[in-house]
Each structure stands twice: as structure tokens, then as C-alpha cells.
Protein backbone atom coordinates (compact mmCIF):
# COMPACT_ATOMS: atom_id res chain seq x y z
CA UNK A 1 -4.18 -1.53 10.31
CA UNK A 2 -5.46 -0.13 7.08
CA UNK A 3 -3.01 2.88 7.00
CA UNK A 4 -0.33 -0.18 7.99
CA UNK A 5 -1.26 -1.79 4.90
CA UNK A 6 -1.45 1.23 2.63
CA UNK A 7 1.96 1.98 3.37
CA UNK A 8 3.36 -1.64 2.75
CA UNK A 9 1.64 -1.74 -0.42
CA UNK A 10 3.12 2.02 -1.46
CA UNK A 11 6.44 1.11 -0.56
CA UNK A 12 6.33 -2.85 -2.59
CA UNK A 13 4.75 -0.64 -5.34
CA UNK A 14 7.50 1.97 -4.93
CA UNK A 15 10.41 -0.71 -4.72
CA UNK A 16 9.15 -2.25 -8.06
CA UNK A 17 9.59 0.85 -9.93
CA UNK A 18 12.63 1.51 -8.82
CA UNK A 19 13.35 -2.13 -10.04
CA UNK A 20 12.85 -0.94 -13.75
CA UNK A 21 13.63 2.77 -13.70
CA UNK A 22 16.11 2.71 -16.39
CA UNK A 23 12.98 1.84 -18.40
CA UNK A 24 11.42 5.42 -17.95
CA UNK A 25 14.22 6.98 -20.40
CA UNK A 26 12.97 6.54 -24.04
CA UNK A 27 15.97 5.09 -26.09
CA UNK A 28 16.71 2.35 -23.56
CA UNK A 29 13.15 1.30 -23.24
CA UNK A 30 13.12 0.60 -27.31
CA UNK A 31 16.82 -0.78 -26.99
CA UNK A 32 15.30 -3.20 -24.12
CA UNK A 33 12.65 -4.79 -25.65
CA UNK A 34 14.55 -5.18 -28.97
CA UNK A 35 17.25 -6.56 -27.22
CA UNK A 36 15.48 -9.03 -25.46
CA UNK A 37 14.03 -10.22 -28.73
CA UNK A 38 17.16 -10.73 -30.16
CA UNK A 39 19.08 -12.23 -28.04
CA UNK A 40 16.64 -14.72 -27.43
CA UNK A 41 16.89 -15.95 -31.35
CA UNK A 42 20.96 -15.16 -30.58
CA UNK A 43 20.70 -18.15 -28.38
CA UNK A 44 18.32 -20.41 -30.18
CA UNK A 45 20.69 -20.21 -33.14
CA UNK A 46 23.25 -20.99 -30.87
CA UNK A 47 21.85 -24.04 -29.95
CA UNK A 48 20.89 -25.27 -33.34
CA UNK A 49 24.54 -24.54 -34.94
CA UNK A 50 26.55 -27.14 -33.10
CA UNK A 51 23.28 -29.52 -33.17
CA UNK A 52 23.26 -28.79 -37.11
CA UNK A 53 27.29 -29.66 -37.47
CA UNK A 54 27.16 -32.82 -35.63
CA UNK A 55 24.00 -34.27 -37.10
CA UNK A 56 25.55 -33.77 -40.66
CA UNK A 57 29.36 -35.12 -39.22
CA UNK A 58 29.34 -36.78 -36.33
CA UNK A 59 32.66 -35.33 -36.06
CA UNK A 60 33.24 -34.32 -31.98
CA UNK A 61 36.38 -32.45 -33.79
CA UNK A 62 34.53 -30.68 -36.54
CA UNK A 63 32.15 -29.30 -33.44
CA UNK A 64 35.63 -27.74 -32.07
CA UNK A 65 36.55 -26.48 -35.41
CA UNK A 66 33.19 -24.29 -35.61
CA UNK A 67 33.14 -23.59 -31.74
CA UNK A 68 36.47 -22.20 -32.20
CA UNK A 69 35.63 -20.27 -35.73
CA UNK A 70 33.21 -18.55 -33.94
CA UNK A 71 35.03 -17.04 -30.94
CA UNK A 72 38.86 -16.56 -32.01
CA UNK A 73 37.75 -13.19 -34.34
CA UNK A 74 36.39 -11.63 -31.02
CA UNK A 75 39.34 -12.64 -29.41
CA UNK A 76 41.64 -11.38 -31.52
CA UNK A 77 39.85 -8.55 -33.02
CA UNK A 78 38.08 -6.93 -30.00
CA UNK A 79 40.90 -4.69 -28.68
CA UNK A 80 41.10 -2.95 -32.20
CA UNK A 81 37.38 -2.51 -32.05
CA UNK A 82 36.88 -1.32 -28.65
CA UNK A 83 39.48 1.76 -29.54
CA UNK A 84 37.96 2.04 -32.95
CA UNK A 85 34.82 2.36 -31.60
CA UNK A 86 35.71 5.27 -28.99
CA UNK A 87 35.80 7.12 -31.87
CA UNK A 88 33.27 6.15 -34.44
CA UNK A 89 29.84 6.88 -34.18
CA UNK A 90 28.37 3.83 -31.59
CA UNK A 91 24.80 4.33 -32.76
CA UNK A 92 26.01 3.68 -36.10
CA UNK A 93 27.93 0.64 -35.34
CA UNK A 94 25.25 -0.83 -33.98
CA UNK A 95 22.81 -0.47 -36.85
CA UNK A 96 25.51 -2.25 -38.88
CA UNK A 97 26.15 -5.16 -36.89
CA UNK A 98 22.66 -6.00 -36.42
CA UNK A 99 22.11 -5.83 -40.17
CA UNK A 100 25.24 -7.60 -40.78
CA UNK A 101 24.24 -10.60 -38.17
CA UNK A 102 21.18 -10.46 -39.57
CA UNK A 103 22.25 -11.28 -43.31
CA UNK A 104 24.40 -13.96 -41.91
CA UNK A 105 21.53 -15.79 -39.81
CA UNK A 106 19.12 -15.61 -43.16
CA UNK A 107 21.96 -17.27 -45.32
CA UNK A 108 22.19 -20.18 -42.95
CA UNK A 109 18.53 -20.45 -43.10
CA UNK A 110 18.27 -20.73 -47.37
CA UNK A 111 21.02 -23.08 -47.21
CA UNK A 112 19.96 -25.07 -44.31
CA UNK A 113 16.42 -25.11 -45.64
CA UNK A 114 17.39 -25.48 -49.30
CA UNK A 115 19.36 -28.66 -48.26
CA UNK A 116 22.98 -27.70 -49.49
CA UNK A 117 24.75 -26.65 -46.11
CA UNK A 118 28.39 -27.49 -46.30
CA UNK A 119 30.40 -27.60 -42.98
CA UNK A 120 33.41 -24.98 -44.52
CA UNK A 121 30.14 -22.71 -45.28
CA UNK A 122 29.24 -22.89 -41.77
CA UNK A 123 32.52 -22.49 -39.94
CA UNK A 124 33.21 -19.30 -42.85
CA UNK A 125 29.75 -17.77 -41.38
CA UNK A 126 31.17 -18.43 -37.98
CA UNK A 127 34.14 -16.56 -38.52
CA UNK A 128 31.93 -13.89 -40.24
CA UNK A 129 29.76 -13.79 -37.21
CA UNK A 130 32.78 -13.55 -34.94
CA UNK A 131 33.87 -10.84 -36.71
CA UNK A 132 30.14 -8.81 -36.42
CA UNK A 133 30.19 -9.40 -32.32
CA UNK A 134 34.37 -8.29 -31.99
CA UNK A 135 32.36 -4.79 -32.77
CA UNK A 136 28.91 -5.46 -31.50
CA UNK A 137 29.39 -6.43 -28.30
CA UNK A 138 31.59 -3.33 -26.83
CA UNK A 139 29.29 -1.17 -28.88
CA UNK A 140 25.93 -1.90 -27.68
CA UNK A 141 27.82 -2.16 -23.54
CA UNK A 142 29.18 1.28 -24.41
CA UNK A 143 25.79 2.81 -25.93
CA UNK A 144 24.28 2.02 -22.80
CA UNK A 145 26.15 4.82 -21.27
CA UNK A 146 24.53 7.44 -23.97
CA UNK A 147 21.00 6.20 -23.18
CA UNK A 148 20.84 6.60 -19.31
CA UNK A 149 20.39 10.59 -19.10
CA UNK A 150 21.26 10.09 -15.67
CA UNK A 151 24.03 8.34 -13.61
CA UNK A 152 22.57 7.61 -10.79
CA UNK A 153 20.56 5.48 -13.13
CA UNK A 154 23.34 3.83 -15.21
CA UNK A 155 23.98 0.75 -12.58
CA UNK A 156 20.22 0.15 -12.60
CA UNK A 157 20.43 0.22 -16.12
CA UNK A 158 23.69 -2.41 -16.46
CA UNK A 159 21.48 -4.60 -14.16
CA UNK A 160 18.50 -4.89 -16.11
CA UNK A 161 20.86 -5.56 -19.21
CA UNK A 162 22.49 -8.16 -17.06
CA UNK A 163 18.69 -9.96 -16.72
CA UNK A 164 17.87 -9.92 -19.80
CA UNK A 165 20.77 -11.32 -21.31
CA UNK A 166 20.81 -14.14 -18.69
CA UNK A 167 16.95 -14.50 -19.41
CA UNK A 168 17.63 -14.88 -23.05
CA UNK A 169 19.64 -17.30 -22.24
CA UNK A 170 17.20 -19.70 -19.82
CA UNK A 171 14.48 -18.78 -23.04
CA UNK A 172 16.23 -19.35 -26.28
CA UNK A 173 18.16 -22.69 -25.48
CA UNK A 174 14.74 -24.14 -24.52
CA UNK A 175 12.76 -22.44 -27.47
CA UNK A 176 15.75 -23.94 -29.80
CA UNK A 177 15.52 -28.22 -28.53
CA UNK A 178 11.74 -27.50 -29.36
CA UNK A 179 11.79 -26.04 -32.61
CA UNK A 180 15.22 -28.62 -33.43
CA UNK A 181 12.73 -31.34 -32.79
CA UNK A 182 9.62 -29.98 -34.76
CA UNK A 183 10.76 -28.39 -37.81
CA UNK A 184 14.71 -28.59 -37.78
CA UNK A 185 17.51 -26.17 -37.25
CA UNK A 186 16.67 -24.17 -40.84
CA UNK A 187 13.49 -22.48 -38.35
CA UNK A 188 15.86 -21.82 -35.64
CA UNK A 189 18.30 -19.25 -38.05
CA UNK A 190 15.06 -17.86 -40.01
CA UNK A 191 13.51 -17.15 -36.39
CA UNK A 192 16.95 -15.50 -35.35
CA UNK A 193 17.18 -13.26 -38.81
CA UNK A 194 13.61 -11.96 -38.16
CA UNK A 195 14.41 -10.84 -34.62
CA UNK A 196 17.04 -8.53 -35.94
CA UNK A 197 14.51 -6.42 -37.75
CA UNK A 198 12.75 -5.42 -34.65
CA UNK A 199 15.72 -4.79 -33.13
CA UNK A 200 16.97 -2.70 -36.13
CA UNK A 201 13.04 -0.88 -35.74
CA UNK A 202 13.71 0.05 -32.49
CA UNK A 203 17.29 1.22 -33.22
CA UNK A 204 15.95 3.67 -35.64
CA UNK A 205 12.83 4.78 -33.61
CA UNK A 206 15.31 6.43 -31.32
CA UNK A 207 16.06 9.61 -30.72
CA UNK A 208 19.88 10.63 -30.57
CA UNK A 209 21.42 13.36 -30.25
CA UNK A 210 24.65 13.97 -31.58
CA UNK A 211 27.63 12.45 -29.57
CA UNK A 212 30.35 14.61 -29.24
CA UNK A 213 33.64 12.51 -30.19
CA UNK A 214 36.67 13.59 -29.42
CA UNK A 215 39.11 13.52 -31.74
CA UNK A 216 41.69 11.01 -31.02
CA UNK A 217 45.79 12.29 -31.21
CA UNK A 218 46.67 9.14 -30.69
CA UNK A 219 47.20 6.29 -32.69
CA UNK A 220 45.10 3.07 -32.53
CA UNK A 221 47.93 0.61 -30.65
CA UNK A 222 49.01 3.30 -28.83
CA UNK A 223 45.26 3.31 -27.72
CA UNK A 224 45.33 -0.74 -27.10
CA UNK A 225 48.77 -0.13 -25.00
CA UNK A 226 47.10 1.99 -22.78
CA UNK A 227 43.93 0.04 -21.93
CA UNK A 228 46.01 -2.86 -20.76
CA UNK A 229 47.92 -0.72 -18.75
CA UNK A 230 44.91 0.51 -17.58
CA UNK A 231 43.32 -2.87 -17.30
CA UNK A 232 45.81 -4.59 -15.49
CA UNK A 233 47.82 -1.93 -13.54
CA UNK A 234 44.72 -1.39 -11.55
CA UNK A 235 43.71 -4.08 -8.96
CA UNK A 236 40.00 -4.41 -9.21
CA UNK A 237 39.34 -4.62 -12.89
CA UNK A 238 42.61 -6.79 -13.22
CA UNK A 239 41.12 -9.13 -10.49
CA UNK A 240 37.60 -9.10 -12.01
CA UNK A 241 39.02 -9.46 -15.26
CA UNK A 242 41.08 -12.28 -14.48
CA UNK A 243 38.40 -14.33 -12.69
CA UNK A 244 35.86 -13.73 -16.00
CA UNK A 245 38.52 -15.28 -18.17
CA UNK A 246 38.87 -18.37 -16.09
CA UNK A 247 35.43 -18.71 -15.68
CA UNK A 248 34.85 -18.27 -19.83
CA UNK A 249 37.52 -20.64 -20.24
CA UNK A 250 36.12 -23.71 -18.56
């Protein structure tokens, strides 16, 4: 009975681990729990935006004006980047962004906390922020891949990402109607700026070796071309594709 027991316990204890493997290389482990701190403020700020744009309009259509400043750089600008960024430096890129999204959450706090937010200044840091994540987001997915040592680990590893960013999300909306109703929607964007510098910390505690890039003979539409051939001349990532976009789009 005992032995029975010792063996259920060593294989729950065993199955946990393997839960949270990806956690035992290094640079992941740092980009994890910098990650999850920022994305939670990621998603309290994107809660307090909209709030902030309809309690100084009341305009449903100004709301859809920033919504849409927002998105429409990544859609248009994220084939360029994810080329670009096959050959650039990704660790690099990175450390940008976050700086870069960083500066823009801290102006929206001074001005939202100063009391002289204008709706074209928030819809121009929209399209500025748009701009940061055309770059950010296939940069950090892609750096993932340089982290995990090990490829037996890398699904395990796309998982956990997967969690967190879906945690985040449960988190930071809640965190955001409390702080809205407290101290206003200037906390929310300070809150957000300060979570980039632990994730910028964390970034720079790592320990990278140099990336090999090849060097690229062909030019960068050339390079767009052939990931949507790619894309969409092969069934399971068209398919998958395809049912993502539908999804995003209601």
C-alpha cells in the first residue's frame, strides 16, 4: 500500500515537472517571468484605452477610430517585419520594442495624469504602438526557438507561452476595471510602463550566444512572395491560418 502510494506520488511529482520543463533552460525562465509581467500591464492598458476614449467622447465611432489605429500597422506592416527580422538580430529587436512600448505607455500616463490627453494624441500612440508589435510580436514567437536548447522541448515551451499569455489575459482585464475605478486610467499606463523594465532586466540578464544569420540573396518581397506561397500552398497552415483569421475577425 505504502510502496502503491510512493509510486503515485513519484509519478504526480514527475508529471508536474514535466509540466514546466521548458523552465529548466536559463534564458526562457527570465523571458517567462518577465513576460508574464508584462503582458499582464499589456492588457490592463488595454482595457483602460478604449474606457479612457469613450469617457472623454462618448463617441461609439471615435472607439472604432482608435481600435482600428491600433491594429491596421500590424496588419499591414507584419509581413515586412517577419522577413526583416529573419535576418536582423531577434534579441536585439526585442530589447527595442520593449523600450519603445515602454516610452509610449509612460507618455500616455503624463498626459493622462497631467490632464491634457487629446483623442488625435491617443489614436497617433496607437498607431505608434501598432507599429512596435508589427515587429514585436514575430520576434519574441521566433526567439523562443533560440531559447529551448532542445527540441524535444520547444512544444512544451510554445505551451507554457500559450498559458501565460491567456493568463495575462484572465489577470490584467480584471486588475484594469479595479484600478479604472480607484485611481483612473493614468495608473493603468504608469503600471504598464513599469512592467517593461523588468522585462527589459530580464532581457539583458540573459545569456546569448551569437546567432548565426544567414545572409539573405534575396530580396525582401521576394521573401514575402514566398511565405505566402508557403503559407497557403500547404494545407495545414493554410487551414489553421484561415480559421485564426475568422476567429480574430469576429
Amino acid at each position: 500500500m505504502t510502496k502503491e502510494l510512493n509510486n503515485h506520488l513519484s509519478t504526480e511529482a514527475t508529471g508536474f515537472k514535466n509540466i514546466f520543463r521548458s523552465l529548466k533552460y536559463r534564458n526562457y525562465r527570465l523571458f517567462f517571468c518577465g513576460q508574464s509581467i508584462s503582458l499582464i500591464g499589456t492588457w490592463i492598458q488595454r482595457i483602460a484605452v478604449p474606457w479612457l476614449v469613450y469617457d472623454l467622447t462618448g463617441s461609439v465611432f471615435l472607439l472604432g477610430v482608435v481600435g482600428f489605429a491600433g491594429q491596421i500597422p500590424t496588419f499591414l506592416l507584419a509581413p515586412f517585419a517577419g522577413v526583416l527580422i529573419d535576418r536582423w538580430n531577434r534579441y536585439i529587436i526585442l530589447i527595442i520594442t520593449q523600450i519603445l512600448a515602454m516610452i509610449q505607455s509612460l507618455i500616455l500616463a503624463f498626459l493622462v495624469i497631467d490632464k491634457s490627453i487629446e483623442v488625435w494624441e491617443i489614436i497617433l500612440l496607437s498607431i505608434f504602438l501598432g507599429c512596435i508589435n508589427a515587429f514585436d510580436m514575430p520576434a519574441r514567437q521566433s526567439f523562443v526557438v533560440d531559447m529551448i536548447e532542445k527540441k524535444e522541448d520547444l512544444g512544451n515551451a510554445i505551451a507554457l507561452n500559450s498559458s501565460m499569455v491567456n493568463g495575462a489575459r484572465l489577470i490584467g482585464p480584471s486588475l484594469a476595471g479595479i484600478l479604472i475605478s480607484i485611481t483612473g486610467e493614468g495608473t493603468c499606463f504608469l503600471l504598464n510602463g513599469i512592467s517593461y523594465v523588468f522585462v527589459i532586466i530580464f532581457l539583458l540578464m540573459m545569456r546569448i550566444a551569437p546567432r548565426k544569420v544567414v545572409v539573405q540573396t534575396t530580396q525582401v518581397l521576394q521573401g514575402i512572395k514566398d511565405g505566402y506561397n508557403y503559407t497557403f500552398g500547404f494545407g495545414p497552415i493554410r487551414y489553421i491560418i484561415l480559421l485564426l483569421a475568422l476567429v480574430s475577425l469576429m
